[in-house]
N, C-alpha and C. Protein backbone atom coordinates (compact mmCIF):
# COMPACT_ATOMS: atom_id res chain seq x y z
N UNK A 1 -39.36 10.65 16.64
CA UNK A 1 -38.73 11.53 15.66
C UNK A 1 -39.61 12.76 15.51
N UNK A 2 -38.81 13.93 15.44
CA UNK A 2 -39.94 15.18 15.68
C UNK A 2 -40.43 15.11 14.28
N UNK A 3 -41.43 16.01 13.82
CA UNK A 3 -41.94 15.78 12.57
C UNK A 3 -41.48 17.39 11.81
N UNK A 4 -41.13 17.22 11.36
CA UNK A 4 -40.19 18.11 10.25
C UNK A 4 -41.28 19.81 9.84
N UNK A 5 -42.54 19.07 10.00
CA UNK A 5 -43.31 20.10 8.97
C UNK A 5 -44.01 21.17 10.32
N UNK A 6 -45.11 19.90 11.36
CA UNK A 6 -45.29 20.61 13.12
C UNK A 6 -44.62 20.82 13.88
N UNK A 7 -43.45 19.99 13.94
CA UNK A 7 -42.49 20.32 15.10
C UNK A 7 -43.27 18.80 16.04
N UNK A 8 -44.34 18.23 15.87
CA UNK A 8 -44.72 17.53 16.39
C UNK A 8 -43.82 15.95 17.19
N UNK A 9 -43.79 15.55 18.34
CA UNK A 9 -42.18 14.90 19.02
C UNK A 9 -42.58 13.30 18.58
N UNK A 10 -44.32 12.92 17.84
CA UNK A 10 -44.69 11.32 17.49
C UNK A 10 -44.61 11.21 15.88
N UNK A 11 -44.50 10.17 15.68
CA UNK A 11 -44.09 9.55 14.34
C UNK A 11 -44.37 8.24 14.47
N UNK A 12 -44.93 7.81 12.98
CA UNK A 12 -44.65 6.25 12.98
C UNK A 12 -44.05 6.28 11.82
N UNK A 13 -43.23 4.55 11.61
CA UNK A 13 -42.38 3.88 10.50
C UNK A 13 -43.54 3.55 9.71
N UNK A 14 -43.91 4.17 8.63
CA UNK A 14 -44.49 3.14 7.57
C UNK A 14 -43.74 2.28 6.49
N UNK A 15 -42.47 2.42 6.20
CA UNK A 15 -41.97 1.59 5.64
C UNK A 15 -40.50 1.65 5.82
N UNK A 16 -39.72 0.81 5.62
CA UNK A 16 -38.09 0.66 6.21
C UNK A 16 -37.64 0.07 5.04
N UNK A 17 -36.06 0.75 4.67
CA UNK A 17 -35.61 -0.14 3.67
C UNK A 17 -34.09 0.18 3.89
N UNK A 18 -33.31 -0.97 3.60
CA UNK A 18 -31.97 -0.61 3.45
C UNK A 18 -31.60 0.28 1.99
N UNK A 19 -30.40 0.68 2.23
CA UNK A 19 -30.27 1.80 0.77
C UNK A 19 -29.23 1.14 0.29
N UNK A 20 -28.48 1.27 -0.74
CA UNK A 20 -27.81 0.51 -1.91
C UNK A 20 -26.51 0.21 -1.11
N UNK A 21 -25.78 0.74 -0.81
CA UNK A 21 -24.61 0.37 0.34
C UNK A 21 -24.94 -0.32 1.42
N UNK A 22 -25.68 -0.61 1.73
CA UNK A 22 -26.04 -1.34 3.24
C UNK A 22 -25.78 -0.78 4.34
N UNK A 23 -24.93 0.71 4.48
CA UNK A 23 -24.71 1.47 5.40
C UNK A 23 -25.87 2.14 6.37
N UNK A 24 -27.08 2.04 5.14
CA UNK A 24 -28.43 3.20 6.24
C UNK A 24 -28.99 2.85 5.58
N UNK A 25 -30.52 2.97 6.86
CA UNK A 25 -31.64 2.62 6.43
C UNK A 25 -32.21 3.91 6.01
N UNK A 26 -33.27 3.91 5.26
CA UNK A 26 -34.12 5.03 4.90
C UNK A 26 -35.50 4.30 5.35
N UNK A 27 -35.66 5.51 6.19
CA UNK A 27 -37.07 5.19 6.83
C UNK A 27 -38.46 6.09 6.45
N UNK A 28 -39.39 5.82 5.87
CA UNK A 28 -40.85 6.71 5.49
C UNK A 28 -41.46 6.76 7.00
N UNK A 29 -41.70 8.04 7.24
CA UNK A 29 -42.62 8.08 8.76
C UNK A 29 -43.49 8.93 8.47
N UNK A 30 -44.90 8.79 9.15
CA UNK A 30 -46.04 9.66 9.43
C UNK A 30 -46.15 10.27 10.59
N UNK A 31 -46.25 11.55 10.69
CA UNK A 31 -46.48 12.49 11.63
C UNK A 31 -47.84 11.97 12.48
N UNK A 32 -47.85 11.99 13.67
CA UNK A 32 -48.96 11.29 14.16
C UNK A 32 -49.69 12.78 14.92
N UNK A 33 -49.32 13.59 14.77
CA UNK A 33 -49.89 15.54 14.70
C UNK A 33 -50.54 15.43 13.37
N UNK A 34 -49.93 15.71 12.51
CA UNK A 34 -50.22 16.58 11.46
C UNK A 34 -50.85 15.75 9.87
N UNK A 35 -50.13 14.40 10.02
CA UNK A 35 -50.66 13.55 8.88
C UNK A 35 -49.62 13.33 8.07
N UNK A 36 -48.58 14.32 8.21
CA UNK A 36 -47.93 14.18 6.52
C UNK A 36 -46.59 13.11 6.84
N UNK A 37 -46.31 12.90 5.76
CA UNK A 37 -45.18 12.15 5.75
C UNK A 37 -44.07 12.31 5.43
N UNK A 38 -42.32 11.56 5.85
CA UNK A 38 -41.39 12.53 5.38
C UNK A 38 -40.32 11.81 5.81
N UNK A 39 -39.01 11.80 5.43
CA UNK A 39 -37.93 10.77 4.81
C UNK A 39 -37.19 10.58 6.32
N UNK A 40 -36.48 9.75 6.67
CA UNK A 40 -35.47 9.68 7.50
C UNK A 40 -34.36 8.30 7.29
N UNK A 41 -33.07 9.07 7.61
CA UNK A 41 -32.07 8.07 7.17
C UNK A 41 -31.22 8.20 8.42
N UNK A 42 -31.03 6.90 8.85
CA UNK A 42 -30.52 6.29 9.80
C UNK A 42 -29.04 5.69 9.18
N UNK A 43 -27.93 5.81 10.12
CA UNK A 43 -26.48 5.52 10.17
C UNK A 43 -26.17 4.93 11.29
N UNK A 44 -24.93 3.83 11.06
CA UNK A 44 -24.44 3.33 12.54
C UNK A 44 -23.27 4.33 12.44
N UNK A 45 -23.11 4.71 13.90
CA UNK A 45 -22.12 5.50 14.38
C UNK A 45 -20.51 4.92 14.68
N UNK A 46 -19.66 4.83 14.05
CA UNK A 46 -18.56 4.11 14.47
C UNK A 46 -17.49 5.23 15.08
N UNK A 47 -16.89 4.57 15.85
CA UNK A 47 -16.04 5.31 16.85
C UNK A 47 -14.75 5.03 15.71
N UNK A 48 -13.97 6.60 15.65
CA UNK A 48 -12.73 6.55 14.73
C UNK A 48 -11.92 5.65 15.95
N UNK A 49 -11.01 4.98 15.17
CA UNK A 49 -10.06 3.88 15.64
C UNK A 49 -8.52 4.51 14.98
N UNK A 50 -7.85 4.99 16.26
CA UNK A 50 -6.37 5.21 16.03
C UNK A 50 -5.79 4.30 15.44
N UNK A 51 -4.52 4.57 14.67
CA UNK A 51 -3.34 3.66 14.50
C UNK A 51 -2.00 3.56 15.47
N UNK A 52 -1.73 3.25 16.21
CA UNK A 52 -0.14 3.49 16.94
C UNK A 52 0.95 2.82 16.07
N UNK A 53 1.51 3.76 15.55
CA UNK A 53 2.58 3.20 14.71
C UNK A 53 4.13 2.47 15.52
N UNK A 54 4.76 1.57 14.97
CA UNK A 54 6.13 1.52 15.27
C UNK A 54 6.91 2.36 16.16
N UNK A 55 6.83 3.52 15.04
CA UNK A 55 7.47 4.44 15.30
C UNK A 55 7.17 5.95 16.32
N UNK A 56 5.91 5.26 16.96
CA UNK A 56 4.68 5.62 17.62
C UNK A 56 4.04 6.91 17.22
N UNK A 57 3.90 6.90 16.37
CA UNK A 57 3.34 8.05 15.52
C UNK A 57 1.96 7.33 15.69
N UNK A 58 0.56 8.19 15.27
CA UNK A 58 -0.56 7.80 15.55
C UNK A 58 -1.23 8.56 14.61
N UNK A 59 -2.36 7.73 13.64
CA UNK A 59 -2.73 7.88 12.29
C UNK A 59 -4.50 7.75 12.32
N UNK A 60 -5.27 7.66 11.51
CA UNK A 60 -6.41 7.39 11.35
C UNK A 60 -6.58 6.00 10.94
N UNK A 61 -7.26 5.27 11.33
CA UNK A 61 -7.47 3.76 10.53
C UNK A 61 -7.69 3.97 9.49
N UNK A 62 -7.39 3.57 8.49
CA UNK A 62 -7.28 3.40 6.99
C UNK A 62 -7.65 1.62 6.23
N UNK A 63 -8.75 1.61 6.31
CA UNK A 63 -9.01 0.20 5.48
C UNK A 63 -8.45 0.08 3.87
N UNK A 64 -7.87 0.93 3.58
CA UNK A 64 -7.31 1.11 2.05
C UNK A 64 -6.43 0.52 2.30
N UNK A 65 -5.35 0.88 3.34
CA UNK A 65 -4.24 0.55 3.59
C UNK A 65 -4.07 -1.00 3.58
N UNK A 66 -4.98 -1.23 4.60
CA UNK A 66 -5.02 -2.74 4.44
C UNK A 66 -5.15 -4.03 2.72
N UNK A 67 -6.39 -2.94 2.46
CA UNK A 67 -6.51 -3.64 1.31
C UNK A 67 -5.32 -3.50 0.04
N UNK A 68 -4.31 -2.51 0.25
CA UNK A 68 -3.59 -2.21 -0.73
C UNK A 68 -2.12 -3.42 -0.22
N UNK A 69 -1.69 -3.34 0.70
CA UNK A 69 -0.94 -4.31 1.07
C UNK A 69 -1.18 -6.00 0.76
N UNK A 70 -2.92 -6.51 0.66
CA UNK A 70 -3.20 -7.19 0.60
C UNK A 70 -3.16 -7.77 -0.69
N UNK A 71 -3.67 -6.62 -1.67
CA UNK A 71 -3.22 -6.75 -3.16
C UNK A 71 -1.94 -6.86 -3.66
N UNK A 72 -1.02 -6.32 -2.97
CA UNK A 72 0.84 -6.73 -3.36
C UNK A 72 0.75 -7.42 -3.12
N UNK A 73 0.56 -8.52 -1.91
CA UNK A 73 1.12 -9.74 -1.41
C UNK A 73 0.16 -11.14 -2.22
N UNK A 74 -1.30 -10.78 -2.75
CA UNK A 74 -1.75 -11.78 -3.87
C UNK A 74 -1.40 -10.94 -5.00
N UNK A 75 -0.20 -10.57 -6.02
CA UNK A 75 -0.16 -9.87 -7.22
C UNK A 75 -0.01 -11.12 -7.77
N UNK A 76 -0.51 -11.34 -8.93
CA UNK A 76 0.09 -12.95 -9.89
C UNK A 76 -0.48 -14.40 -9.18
N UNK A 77 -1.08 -14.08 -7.91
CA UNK A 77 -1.68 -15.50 -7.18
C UNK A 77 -3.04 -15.08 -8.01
N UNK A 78 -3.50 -16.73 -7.54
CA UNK A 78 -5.12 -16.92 -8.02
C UNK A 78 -5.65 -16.87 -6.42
N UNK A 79 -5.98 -15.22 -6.36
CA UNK A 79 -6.83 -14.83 -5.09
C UNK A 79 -7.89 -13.87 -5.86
N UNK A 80 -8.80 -14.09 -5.91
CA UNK A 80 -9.98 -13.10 -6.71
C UNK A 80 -10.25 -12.03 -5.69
N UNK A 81 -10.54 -10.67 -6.63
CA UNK A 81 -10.88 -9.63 -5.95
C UNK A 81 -11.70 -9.84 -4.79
N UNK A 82 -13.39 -10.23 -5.14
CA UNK A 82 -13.64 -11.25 -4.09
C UNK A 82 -13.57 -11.37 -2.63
N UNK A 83 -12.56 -12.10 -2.97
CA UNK A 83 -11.66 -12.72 -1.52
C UNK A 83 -10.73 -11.42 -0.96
N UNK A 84 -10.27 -10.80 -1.46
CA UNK A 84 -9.21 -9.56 -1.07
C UNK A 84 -10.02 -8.87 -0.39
N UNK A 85 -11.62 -8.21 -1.20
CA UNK A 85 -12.74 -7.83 -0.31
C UNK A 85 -12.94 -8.20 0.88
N UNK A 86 -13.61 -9.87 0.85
CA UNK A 86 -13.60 -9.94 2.24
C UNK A 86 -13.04 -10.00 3.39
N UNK A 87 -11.15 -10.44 2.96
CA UNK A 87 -10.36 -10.34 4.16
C UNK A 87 -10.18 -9.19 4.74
N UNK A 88 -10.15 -7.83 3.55
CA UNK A 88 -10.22 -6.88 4.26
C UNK A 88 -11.70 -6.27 5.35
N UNK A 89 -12.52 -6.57 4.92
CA UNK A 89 -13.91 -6.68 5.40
C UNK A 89 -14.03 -7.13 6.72
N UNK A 90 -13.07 -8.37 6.56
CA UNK A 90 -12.94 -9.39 8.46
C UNK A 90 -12.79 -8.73 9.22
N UNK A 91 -11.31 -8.40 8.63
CA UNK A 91 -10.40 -7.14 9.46
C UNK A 91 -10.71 -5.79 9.87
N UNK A 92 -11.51 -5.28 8.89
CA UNK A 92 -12.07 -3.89 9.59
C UNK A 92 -13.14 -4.52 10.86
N UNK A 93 -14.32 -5.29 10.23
CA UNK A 93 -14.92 -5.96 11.66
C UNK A 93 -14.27 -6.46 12.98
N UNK A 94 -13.17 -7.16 12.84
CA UNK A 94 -12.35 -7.22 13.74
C UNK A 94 -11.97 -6.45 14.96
N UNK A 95 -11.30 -5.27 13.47
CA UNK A 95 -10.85 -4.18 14.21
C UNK A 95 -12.26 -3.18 15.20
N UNK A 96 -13.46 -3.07 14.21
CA UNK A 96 -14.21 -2.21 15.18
C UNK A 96 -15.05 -2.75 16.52
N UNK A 97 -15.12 -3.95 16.23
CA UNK A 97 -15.37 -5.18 17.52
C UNK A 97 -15.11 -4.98 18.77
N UNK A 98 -13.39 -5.24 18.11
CA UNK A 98 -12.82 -4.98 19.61
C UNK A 98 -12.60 -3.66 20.14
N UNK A 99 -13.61 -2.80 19.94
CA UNK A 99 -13.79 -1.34 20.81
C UNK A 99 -13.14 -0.87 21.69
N UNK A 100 -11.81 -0.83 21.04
CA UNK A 100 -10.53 -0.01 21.39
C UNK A 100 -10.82 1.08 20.59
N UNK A 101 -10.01 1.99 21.14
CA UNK A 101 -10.10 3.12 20.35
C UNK A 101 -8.63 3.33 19.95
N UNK A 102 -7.99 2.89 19.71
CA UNK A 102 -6.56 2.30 19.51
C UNK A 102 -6.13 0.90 19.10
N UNK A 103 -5.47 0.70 18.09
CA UNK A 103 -4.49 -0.49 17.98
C UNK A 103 -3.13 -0.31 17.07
N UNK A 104 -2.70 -1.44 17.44
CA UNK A 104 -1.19 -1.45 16.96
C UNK A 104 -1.03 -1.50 15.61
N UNK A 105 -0.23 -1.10 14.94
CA UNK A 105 0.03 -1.47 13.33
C UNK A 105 0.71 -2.92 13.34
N UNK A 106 1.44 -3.32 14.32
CA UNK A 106 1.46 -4.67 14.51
C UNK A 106 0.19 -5.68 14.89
N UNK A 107 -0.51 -5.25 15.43
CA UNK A 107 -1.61 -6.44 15.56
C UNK A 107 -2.54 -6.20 14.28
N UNK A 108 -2.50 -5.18 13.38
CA UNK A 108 -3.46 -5.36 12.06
C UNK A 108 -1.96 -6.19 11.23
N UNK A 109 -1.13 -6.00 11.33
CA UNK A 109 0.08 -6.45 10.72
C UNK A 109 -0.90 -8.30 10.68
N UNK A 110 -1.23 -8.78 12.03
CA UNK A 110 -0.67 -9.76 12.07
C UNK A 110 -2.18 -10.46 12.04
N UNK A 111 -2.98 -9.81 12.30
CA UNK A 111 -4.57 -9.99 11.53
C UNK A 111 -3.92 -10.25 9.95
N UNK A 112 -3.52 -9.48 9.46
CA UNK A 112 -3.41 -9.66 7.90
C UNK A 112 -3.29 -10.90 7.80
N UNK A 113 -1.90 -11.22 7.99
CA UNK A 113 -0.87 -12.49 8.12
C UNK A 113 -1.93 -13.80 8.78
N UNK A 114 -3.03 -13.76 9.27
CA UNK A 114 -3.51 -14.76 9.85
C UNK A 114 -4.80 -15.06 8.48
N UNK A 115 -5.18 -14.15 7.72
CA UNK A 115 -5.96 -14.17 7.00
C UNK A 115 -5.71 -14.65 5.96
N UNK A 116 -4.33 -14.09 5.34
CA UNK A 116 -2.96 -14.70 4.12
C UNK A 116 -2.93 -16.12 4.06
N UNK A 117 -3.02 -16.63 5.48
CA UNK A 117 -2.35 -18.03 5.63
C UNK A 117 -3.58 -18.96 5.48
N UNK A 118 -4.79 -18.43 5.24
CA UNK A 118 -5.80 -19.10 5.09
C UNK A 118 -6.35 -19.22 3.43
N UNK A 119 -5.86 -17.98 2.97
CA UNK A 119 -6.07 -17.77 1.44
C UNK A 119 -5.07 -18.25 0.60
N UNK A 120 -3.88 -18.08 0.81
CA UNK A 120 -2.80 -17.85 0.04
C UNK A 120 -1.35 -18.03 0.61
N UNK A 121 -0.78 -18.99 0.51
CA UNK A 121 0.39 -19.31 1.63
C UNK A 121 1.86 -18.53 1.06
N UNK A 122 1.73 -18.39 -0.17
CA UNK A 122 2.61 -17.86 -1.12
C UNK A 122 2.24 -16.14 -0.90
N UNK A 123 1.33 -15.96 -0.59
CA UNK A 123 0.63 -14.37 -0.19
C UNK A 123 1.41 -14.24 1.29
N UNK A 124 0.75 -15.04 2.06
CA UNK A 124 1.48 -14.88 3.03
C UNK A 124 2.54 -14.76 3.31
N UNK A 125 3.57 -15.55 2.77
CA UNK A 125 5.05 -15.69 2.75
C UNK A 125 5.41 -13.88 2.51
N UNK A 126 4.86 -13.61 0.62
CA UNK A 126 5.44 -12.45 0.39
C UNK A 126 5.16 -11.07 1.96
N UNK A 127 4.14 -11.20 2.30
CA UNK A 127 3.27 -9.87 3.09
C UNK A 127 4.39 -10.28 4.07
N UNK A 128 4.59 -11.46 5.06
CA UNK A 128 5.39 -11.45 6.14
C UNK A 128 7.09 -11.09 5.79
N UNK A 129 7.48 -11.63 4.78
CA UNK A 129 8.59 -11.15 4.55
C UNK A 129 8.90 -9.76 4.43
N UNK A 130 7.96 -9.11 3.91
CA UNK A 130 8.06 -7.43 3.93
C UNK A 130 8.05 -6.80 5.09
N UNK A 131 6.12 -7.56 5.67
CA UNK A 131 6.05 -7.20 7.35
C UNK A 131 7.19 -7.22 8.72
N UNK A 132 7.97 -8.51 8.34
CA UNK A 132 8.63 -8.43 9.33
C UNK A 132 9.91 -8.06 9.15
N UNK A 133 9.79 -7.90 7.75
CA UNK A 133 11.59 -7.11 7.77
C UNK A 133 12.72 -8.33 7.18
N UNK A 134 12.64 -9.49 6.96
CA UNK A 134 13.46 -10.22 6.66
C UNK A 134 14.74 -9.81 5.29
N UNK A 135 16.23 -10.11 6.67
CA UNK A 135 17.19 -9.99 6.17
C UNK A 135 17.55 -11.05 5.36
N UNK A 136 17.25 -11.99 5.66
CA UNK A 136 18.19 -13.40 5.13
C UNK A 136 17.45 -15.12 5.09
N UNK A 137 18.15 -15.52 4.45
CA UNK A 137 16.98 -17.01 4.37
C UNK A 137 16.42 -17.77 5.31
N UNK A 138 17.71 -17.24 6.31
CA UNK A 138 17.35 -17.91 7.94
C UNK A 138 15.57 -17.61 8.19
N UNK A 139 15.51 -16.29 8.25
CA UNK A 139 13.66 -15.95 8.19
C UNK A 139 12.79 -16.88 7.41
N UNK A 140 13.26 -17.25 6.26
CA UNK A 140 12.14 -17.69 5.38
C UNK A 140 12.43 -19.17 5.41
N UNK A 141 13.29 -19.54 5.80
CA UNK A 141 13.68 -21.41 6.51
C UNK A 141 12.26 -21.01 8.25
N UNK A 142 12.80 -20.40 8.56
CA UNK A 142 11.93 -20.79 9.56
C UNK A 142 10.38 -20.03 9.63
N UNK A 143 9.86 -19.36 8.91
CA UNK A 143 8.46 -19.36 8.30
C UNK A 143 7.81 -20.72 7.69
N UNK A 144 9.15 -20.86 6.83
CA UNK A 144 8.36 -22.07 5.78
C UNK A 144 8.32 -23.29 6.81
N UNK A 145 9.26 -23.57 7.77
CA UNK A 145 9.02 -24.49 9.37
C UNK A 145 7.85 -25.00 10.21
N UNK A 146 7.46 -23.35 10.21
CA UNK A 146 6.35 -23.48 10.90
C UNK A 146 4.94 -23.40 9.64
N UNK A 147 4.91 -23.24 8.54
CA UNK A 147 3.70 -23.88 7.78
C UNK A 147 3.64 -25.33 7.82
């Protein structure tokens, strides 16, 4: 790391700490030129991740999105904030994992729906019935089939 004050290209870490978000570290370094010391904050770099819509329109990933859908479909269930956190949490990991730079609004569709069915089966029901569009009971006879 160059040193801020000489221009000098050595440095050492004297102390490392994560910062209140867990996003970056803040690092204390000493100029190994000059003596002095001086702040550095470190970030992981994530690659933006498209949306391909339906309708093939193409969006920014939006983890709100997720989590806001997730909250209609537990409204009135006993799913604690909590838990809404972390499914959405899975799912963004999920999503940046698999280092596409693209995915479907159907395959986060169905990430959701796999997460629902582990929390909340009554969550699930509501999110898939919206997700997939259901006209008629025939859909929800054969959802409730396969639980």
């Amino acid at each position: 790391m160059k040193c801020i004050y000489c221009g000098h290209n050595d440095s050492k870490v004297v102390d490392s700490r994560s910062s209140a978000d867990s996003n970056q570290i803040r690092r204390r370094r000493e100029c190994l030129g000059c003596g002095k010391r001086f702040t550095t904050y470190e970030t992981v770099e994530l690659t933006p991740i498209l949306v391909v819509k339906t309708n093939k329109t193409i969006e920014p990933f939006n983890k709100e999105k997720i989590e806001l859908g997730i909250i209609k479909a537990c409204e009135k269930r006993p799913v604690s904030v909590a838990q809404i956190e972390q499914m959405t949490a899975d799912i963004e990991k999920q999503i940046q994992n698999s280092l596409n730079k693209e995915i479907t609004s159907k395959e986060i569709g169905e990430m959701v729906m796999n997460k629902l069915r582990e929390v909340d089966q009554v969550a699930y029901v509501r999110f898939a019935s919206v997700y997939r569009q259901f006209e008629d009971i025939t859909h929800f006879k054969k959802l409730f089939d396969e639980l």
